[in-house]
PDB file of N, CA and C in Angstrom:
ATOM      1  N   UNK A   1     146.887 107.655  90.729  1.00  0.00           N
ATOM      2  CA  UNK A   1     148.171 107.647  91.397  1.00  0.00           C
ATOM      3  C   UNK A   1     148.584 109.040  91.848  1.00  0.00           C
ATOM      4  N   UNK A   2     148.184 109.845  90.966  1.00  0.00           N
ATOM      5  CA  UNK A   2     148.426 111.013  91.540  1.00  0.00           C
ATOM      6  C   UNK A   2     147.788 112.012  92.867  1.00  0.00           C
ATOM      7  N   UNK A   3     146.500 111.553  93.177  1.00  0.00           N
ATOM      8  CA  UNK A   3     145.541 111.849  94.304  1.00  0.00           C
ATOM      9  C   UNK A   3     146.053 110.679  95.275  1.00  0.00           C
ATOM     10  N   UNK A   4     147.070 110.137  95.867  1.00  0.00           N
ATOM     11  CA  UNK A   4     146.694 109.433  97.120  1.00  0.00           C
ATOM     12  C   UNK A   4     146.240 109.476  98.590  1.00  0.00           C
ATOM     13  N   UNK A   5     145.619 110.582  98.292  1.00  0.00           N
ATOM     14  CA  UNK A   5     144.820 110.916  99.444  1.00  0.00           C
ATOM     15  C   UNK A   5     143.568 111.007  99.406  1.00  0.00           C
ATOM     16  N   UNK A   6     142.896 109.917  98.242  1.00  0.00           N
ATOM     17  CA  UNK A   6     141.547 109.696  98.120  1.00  0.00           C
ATOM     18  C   UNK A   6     141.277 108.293  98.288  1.00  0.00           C
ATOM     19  N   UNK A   7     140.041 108.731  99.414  1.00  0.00           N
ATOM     20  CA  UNK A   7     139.389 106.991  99.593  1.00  0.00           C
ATOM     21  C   UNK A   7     138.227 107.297  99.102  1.00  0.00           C
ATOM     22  N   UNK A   8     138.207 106.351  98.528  1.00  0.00           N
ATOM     23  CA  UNK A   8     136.673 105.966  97.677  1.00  0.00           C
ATOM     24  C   UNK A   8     136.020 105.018  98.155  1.00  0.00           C
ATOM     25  N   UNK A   9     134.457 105.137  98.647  1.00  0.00           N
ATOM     26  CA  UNK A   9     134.034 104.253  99.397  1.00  0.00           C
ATOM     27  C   UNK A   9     132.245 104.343  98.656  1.00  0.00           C
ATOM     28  N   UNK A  10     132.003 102.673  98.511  1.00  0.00           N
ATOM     29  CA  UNK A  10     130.894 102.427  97.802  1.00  0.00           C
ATOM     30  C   UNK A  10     129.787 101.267  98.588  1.00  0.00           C
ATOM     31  N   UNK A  11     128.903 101.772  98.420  1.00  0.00           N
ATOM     32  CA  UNK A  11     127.521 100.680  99.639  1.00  0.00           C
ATOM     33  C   UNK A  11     126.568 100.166  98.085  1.00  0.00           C
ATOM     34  N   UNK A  12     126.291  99.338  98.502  1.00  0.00           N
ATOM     35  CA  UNK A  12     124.720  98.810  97.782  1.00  0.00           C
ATOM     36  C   UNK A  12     124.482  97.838  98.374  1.00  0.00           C
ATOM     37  N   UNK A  13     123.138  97.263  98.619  1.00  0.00           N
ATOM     38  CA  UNK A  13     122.075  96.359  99.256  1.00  0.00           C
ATOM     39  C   UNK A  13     121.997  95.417  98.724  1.00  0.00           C
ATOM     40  N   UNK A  14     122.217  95.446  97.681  1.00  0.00           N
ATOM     41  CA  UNK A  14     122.283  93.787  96.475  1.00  0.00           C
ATOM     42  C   UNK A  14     123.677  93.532  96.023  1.00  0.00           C
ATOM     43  N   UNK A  15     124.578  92.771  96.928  1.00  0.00           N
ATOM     44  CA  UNK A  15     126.078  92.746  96.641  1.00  0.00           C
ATOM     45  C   UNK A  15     125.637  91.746  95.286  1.00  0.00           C
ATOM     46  N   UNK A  16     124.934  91.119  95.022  1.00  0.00           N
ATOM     47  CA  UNK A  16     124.469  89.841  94.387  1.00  0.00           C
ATOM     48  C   UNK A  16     125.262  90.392  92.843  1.00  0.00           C
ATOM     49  N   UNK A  17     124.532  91.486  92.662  1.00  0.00           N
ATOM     50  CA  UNK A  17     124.853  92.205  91.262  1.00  0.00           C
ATOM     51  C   UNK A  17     125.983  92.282  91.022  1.00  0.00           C
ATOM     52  N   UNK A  18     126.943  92.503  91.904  1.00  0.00           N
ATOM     53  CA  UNK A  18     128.261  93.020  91.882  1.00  0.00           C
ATOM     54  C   UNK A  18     129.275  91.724  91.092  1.00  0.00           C
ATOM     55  N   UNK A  19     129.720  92.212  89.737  1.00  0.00           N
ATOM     56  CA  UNK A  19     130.578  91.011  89.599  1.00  0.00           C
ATOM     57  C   UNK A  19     131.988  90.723  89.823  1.00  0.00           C
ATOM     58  N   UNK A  20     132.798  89.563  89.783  1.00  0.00           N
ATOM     59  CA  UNK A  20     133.535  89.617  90.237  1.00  0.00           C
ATOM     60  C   UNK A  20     135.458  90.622  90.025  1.00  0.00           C
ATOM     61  N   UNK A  21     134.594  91.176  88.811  1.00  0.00           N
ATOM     62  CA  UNK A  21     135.856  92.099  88.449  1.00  0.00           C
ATOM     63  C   UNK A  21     135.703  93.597  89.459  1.00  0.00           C
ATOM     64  N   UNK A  22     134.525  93.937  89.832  1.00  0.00           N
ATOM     65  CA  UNK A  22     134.249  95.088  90.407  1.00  0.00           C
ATOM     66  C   UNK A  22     134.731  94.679  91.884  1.00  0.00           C
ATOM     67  N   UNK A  23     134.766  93.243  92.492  1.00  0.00           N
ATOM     68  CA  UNK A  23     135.020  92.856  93.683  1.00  0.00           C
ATOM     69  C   UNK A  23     136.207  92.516  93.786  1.00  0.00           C
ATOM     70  N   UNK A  24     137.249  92.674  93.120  1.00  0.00           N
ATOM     71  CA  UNK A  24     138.727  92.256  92.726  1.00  0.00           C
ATOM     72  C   UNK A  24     139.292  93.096  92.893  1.00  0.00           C
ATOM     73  N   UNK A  25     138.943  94.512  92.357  1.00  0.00           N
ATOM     74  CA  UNK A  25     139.274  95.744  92.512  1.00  0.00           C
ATOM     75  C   UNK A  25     139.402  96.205  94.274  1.00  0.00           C
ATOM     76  N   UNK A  26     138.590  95.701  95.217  1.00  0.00           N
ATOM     77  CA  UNK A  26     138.080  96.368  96.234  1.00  0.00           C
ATOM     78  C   UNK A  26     139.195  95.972  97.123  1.00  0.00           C
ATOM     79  N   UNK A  27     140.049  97.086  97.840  1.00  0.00           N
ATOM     80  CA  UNK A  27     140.976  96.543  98.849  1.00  0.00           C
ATOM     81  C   UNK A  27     140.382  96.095 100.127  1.00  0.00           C
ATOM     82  N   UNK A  28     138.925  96.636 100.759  1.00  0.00           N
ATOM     83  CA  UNK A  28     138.657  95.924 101.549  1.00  0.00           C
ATOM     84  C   UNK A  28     136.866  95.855 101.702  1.00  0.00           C
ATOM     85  N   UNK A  29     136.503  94.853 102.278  1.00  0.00           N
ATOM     86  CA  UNK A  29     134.950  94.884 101.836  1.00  0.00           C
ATOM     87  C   UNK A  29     134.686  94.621 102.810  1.00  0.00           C
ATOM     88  N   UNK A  30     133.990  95.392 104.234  1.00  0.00           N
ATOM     89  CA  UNK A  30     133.465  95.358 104.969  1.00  0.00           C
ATOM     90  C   UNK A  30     131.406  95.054 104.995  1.00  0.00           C
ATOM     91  N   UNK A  31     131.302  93.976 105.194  1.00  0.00           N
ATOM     92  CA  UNK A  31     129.376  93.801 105.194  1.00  0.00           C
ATOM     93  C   UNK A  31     129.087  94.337 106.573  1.00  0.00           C
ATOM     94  N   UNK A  32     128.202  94.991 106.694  1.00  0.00           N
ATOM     95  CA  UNK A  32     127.141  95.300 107.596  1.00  0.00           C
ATOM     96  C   UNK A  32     125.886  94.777 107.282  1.00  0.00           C
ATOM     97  N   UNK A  33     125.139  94.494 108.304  1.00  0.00           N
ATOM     98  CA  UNK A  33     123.824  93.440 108.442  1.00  0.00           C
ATOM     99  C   UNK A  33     123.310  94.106 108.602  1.00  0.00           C
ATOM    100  N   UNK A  34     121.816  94.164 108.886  1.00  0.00           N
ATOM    101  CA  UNK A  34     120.807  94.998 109.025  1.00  0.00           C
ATOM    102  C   UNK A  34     120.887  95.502 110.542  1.00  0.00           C
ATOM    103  N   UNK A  35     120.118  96.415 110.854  1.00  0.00           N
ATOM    104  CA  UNK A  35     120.018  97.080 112.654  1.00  0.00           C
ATOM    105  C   UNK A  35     119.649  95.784 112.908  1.00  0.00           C
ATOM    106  N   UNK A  36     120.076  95.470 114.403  1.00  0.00           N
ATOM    107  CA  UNK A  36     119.387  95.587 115.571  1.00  0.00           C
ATOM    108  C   UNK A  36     118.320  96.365 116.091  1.00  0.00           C
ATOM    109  N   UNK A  37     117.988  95.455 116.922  1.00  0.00           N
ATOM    110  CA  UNK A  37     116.744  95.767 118.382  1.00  0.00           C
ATOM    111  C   UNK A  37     117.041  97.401 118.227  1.00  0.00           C
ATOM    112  N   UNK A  38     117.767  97.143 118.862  1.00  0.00           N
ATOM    113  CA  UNK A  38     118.181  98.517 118.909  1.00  0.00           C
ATOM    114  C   UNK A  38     118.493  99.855 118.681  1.00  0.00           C
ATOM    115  N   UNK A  39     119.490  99.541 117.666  1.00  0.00           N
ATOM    116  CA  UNK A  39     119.264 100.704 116.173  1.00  0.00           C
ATOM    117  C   UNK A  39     117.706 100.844 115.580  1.00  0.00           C
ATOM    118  N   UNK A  40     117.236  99.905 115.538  1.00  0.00           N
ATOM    119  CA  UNK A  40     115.911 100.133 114.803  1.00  0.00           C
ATOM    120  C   UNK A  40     115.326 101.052 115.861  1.00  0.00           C
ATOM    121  N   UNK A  41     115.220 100.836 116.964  1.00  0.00           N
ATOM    122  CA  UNK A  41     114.597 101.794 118.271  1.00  0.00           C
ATOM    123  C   UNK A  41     114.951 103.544 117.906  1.00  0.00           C
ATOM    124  N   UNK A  42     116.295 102.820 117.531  1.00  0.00           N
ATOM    125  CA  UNK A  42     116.936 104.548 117.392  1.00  0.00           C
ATOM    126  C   UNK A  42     116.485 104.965 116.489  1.00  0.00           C
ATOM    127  N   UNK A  43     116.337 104.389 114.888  1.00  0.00           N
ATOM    128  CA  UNK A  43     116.316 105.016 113.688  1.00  0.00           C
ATOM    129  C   UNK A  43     114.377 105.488 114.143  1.00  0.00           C
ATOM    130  N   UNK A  44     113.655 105.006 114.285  1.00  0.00           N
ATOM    131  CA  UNK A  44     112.437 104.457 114.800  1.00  0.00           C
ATOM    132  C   UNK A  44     112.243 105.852 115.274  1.00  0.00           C
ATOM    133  N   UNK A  45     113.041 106.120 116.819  1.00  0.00           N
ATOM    134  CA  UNK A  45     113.382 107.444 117.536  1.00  0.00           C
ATOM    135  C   UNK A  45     113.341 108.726 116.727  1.00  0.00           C
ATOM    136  N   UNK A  46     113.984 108.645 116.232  1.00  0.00           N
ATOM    137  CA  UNK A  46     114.830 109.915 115.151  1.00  0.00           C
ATOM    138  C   UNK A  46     114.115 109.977 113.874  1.00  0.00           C
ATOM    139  N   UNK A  47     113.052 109.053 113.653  1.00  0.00           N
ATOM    140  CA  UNK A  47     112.262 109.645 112.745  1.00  0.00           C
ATOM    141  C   UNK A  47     110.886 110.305 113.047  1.00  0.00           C
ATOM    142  N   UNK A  48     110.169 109.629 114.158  1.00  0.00           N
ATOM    143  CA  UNK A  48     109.531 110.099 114.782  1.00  0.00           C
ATOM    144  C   UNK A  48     109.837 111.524 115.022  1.00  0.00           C
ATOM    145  N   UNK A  49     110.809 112.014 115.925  1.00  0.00           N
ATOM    146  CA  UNK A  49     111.651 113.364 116.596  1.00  0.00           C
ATOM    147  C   UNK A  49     111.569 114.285 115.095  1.00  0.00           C
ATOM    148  N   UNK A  50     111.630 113.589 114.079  1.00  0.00           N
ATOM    149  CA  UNK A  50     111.382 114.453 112.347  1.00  0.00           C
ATOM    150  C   UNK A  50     110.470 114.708 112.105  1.00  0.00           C
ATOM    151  N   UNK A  51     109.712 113.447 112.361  1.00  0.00           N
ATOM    152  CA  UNK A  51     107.671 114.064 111.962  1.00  0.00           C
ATOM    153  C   UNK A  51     107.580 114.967 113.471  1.00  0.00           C
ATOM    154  N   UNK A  52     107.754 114.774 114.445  1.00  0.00           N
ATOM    155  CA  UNK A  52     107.368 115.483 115.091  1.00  0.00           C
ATOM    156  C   UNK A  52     107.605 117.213 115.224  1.00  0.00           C
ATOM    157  N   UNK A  53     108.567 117.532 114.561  1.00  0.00           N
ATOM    158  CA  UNK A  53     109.362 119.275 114.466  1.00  0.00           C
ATOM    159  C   UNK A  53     107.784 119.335 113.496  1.00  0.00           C
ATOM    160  N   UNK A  54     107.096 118.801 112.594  1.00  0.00           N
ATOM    161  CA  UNK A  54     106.344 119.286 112.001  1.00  0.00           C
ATOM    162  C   UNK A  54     104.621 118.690 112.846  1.00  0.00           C
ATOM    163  N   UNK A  55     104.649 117.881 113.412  1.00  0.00           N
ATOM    164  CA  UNK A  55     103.324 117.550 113.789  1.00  0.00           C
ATOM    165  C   UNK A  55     103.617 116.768 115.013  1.00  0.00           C
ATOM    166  N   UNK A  56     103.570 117.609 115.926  1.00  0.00           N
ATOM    167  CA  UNK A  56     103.782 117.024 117.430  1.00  0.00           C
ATOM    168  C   UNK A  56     103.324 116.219 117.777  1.00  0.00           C
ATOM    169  N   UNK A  57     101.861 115.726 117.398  1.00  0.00           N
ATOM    170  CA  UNK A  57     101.320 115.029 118.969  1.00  0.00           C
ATOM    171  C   UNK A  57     102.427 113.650 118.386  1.00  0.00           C
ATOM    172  N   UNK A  58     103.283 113.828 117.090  1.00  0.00           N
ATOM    173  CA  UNK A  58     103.462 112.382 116.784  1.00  0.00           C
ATOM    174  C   UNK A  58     104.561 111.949 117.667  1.00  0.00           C
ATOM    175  N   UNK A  59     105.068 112.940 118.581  1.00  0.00           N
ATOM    176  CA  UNK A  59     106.323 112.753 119.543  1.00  0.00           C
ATOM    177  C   UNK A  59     105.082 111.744 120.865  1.00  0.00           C
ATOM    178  N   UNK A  60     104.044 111.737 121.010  1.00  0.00           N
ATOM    179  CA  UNK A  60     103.514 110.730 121.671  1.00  0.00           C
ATOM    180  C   UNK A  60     103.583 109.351 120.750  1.00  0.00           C
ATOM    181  N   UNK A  61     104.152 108.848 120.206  1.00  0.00           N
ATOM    182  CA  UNK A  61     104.509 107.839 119.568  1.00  0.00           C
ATOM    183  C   UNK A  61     106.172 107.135 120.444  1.00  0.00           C
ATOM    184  N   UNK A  62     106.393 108.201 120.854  1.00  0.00           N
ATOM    185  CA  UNK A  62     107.904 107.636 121.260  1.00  0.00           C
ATOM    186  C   UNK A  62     107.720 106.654 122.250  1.00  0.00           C
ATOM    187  N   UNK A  63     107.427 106.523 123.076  1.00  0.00           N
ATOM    188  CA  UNK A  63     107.640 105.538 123.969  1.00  0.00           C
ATOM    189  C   UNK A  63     107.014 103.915 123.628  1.00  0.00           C
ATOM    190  N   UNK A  64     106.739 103.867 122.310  1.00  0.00           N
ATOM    191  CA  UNK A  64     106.465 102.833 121.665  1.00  0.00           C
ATOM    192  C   UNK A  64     107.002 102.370 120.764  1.00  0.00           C
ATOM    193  N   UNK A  65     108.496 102.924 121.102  1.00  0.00           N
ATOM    194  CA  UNK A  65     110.021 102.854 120.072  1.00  0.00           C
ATOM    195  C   UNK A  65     110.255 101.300 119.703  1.00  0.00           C
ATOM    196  N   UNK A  66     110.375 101.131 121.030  1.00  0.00           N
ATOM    197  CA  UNK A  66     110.999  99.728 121.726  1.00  0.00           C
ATOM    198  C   UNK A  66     109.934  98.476 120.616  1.00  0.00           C
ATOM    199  N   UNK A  67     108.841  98.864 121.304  1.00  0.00           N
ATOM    200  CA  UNK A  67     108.049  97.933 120.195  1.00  0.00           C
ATOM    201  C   UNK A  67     107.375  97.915 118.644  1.00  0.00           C
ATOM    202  N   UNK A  68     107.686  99.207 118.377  1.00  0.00           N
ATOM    203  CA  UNK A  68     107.724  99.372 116.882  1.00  0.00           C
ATOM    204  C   UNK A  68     108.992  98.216 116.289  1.00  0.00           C
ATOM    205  N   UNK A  69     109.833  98.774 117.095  1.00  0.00           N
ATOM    206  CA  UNK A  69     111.613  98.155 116.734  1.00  0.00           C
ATOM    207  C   UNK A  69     111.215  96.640 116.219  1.00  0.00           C
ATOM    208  N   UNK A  70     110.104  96.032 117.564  1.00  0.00           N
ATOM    209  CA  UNK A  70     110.354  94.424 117.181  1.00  0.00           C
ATOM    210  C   UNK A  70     109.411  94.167 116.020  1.00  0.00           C
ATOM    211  N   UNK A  71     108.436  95.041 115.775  1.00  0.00           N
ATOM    212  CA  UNK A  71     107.773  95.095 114.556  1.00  0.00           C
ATOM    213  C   UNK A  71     108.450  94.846 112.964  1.00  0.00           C
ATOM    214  N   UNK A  72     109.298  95.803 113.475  1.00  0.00           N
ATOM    215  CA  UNK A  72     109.830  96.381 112.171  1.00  0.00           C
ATOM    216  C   UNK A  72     111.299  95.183 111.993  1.00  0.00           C
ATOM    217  N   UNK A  73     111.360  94.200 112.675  1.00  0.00           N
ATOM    218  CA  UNK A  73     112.249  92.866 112.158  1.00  0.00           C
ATOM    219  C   UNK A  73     112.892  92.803 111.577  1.00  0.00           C
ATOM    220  N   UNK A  74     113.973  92.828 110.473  1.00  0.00           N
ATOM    221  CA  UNK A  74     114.311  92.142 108.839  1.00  0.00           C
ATOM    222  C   UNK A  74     114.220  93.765 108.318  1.00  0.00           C
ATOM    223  N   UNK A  75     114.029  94.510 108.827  1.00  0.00           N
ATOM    224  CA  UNK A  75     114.236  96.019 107.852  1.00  0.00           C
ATOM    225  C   UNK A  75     115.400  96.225 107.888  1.00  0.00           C
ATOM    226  N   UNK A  76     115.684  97.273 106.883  1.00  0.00           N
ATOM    227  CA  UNK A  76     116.839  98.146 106.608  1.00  0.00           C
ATOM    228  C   UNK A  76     116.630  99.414 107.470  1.00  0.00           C
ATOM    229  N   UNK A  77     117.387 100.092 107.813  1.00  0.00           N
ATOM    230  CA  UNK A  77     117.197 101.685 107.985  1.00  0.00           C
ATOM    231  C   UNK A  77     116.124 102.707 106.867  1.00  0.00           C
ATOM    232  N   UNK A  78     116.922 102.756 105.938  1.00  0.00           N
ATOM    233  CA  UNK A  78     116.096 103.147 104.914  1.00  0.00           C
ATOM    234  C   UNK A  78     114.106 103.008 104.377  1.00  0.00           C
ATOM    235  N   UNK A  79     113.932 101.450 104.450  1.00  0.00           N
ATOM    236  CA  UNK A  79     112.851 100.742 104.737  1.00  0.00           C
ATOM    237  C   UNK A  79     111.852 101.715 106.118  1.00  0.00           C
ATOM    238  N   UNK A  80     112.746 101.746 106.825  1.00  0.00           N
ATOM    239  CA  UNK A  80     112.070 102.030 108.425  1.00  0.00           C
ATOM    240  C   UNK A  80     111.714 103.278 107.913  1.00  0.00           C
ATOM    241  N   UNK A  81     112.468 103.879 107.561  1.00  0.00           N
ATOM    242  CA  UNK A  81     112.062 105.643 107.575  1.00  0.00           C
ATOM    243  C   UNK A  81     111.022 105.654 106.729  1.00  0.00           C
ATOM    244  N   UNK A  82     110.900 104.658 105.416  1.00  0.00           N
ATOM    245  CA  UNK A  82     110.249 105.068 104.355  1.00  0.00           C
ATOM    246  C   UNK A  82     109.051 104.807 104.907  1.00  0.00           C
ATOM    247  N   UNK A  83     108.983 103.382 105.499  1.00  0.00           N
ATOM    248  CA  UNK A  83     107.577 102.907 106.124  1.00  0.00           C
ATOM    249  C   UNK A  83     106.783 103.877 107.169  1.00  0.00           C
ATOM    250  N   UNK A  84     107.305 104.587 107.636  1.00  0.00           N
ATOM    251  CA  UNK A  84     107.077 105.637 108.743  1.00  0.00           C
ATOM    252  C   UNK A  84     106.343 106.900 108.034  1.00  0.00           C
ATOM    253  N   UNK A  85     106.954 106.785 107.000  1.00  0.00           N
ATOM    254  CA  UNK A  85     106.211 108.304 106.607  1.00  0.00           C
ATOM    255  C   UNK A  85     105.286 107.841 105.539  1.00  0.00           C
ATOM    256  N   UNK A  86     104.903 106.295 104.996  1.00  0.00           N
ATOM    257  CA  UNK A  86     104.086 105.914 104.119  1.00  0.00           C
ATOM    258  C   UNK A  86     103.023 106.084 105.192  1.00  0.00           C
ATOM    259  N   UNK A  87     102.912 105.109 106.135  1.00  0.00           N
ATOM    260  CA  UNK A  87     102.266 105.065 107.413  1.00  0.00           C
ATOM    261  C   UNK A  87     101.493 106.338 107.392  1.00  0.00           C
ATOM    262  N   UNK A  88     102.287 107.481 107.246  1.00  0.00           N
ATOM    263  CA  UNK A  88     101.336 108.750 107.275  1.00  0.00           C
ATOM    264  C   UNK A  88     100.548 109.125 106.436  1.00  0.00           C
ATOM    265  N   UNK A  89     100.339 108.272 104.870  1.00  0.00           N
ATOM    266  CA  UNK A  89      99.639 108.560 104.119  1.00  0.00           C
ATOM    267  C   UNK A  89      98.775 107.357 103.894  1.00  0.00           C
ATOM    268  N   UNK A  90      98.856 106.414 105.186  1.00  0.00           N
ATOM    269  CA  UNK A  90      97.737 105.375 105.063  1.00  0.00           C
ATOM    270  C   UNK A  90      96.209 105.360 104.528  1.00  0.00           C
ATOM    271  N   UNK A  91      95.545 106.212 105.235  1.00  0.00           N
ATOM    272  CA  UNK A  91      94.412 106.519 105.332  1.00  0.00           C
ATOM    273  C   UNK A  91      94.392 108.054 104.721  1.00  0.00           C
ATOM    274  N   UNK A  92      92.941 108.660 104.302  1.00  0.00           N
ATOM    275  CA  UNK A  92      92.713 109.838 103.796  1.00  0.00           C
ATOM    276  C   UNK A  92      93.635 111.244 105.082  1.00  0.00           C
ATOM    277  N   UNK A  93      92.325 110.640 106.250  1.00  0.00           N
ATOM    278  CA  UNK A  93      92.031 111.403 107.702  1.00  0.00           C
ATOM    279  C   UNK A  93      93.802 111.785 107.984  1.00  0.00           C
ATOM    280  N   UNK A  94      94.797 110.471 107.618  1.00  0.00           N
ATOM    281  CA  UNK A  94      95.982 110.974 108.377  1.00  0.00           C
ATOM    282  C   UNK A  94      96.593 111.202 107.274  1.00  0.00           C
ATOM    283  N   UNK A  95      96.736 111.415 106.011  1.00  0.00           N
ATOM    284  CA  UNK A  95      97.328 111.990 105.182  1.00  0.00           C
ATOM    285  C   UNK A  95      97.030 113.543 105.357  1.00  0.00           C
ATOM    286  N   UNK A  96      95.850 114.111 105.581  1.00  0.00           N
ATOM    287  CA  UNK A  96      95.359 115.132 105.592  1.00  0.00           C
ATOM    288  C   UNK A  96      95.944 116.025 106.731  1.00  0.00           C
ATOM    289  N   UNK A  97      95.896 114.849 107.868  1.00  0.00           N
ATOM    290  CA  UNK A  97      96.318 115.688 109.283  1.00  0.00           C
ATOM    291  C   UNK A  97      97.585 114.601 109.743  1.00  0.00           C
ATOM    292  N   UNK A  98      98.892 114.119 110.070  1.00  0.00           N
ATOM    293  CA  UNK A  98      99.240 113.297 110.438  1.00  0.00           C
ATOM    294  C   UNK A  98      99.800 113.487 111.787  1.00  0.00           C
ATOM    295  N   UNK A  99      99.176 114.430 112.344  1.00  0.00           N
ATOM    296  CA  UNK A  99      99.134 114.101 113.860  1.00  0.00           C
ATOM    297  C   UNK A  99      98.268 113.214 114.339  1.00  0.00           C
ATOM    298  N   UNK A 100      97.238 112.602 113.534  1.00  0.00           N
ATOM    299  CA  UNK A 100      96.391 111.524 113.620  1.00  0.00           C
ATOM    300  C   UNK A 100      97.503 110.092 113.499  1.00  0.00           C
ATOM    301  N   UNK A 101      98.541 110.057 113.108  1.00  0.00           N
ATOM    302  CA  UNK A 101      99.392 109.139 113.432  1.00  0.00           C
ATOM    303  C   UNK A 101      99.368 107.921 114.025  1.00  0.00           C
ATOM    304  N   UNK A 102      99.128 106.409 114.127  1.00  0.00           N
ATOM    305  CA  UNK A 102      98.891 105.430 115.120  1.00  0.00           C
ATOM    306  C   UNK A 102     100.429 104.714 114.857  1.00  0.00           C
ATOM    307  N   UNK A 103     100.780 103.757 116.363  1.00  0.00           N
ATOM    308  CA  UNK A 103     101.880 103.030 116.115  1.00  0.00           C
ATOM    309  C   UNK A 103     100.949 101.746 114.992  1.00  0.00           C
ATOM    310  N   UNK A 104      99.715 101.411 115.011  1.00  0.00           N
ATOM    311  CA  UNK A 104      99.128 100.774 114.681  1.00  0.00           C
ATOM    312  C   UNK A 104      99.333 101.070 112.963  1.00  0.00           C
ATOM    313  N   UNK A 105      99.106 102.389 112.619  1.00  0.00           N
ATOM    314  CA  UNK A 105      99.501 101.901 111.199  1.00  0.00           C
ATOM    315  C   UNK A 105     100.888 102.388 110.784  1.00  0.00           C
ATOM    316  N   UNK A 106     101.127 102.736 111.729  1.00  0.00           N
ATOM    317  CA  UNK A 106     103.063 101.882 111.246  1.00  0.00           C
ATOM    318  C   UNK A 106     103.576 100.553 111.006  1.00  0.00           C
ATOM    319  N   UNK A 107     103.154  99.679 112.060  1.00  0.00           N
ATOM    320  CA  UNK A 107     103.300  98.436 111.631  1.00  0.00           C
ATOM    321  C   UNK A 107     102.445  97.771 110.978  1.00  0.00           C
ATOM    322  N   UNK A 108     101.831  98.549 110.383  1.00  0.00           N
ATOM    323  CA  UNK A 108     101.207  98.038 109.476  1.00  0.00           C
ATOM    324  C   UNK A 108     101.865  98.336 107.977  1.00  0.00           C
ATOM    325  N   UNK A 109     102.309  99.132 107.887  1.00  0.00           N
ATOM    326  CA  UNK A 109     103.393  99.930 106.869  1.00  0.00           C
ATOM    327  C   UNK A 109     104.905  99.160 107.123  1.00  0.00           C
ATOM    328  N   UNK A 110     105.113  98.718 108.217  1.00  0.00           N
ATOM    329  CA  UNK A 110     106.688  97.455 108.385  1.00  0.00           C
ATOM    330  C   UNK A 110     106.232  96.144 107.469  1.00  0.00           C
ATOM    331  N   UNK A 111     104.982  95.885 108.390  1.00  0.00           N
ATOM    332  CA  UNK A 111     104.523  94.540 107.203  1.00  0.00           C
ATOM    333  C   UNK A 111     103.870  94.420 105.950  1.00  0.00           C
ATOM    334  N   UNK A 112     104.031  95.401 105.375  1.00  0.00           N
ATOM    335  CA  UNK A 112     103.533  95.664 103.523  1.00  0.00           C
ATOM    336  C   UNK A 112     105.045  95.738 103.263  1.00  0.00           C
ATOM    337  N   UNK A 113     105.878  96.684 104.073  1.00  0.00           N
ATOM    338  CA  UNK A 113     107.225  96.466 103.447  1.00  0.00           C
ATOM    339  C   UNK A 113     108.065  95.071 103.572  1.00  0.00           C
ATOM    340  N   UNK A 114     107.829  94.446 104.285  1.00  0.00           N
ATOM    341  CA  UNK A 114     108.193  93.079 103.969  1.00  0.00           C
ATOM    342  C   UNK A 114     107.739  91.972 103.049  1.00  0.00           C
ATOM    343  N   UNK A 115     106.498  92.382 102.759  1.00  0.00           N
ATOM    344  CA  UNK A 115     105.679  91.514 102.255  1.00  0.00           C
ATOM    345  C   UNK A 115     106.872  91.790 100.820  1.00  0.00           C
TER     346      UNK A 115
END
């Protein structure tokens, strides 16, 4: 009562857990769904644009945003990024060098994370 100029704001992925005294408490509970087409393109974008400050040729990956995106289906944000940089430790050759990079084993790294 004495701070009312604090908002407190809390996320988790498994509302499931949450019981109903912790959800009683909450003045307002906004859900967000997973990305879109779209966002995924972006997050997709912007991680790429990350591996790439360190290993360029992986910025030739970009224009295969669009269809990574539909790959990557049913992900989270989080998921996407993680899968992206597992992707880089697929194989020995691109762990070693990951400018060796393929969109090929990215989505291949979307669909282990779904599995």
């Amino acid at each position: 009562r004495e701070h009312r100029n604090v908002l407190l704001i809390a996320t988790t992925n498994f509302p499931e857990a949450l019981d109903d005294a912790v959800i009683s408490r909450a003045d307002h509970i906004e859900r967000i769904g997973l990305p879109g087409a779209e966002a995924r393109r972006e997050i997709i974008e912007d991680t790429l644009a990350a591996v790439a400050s360190a290993w360029p040729k992986a910025r030739q990956l970009a224009p295969q945003a669009g269809r990574l995106a539909q790959a990557a289906d049913g992900l989270d944000g989080r998921s996407l990024r993680k899968a992206i940089f597992s992707a880089m430790a697929a194989d020995v050759e691109t762990a070693k060098d990951p400018n060796r990079l393929t969109a090929s084993q990215i989505e291949a790294a979307f669909r282990h994370v779904r599995k």
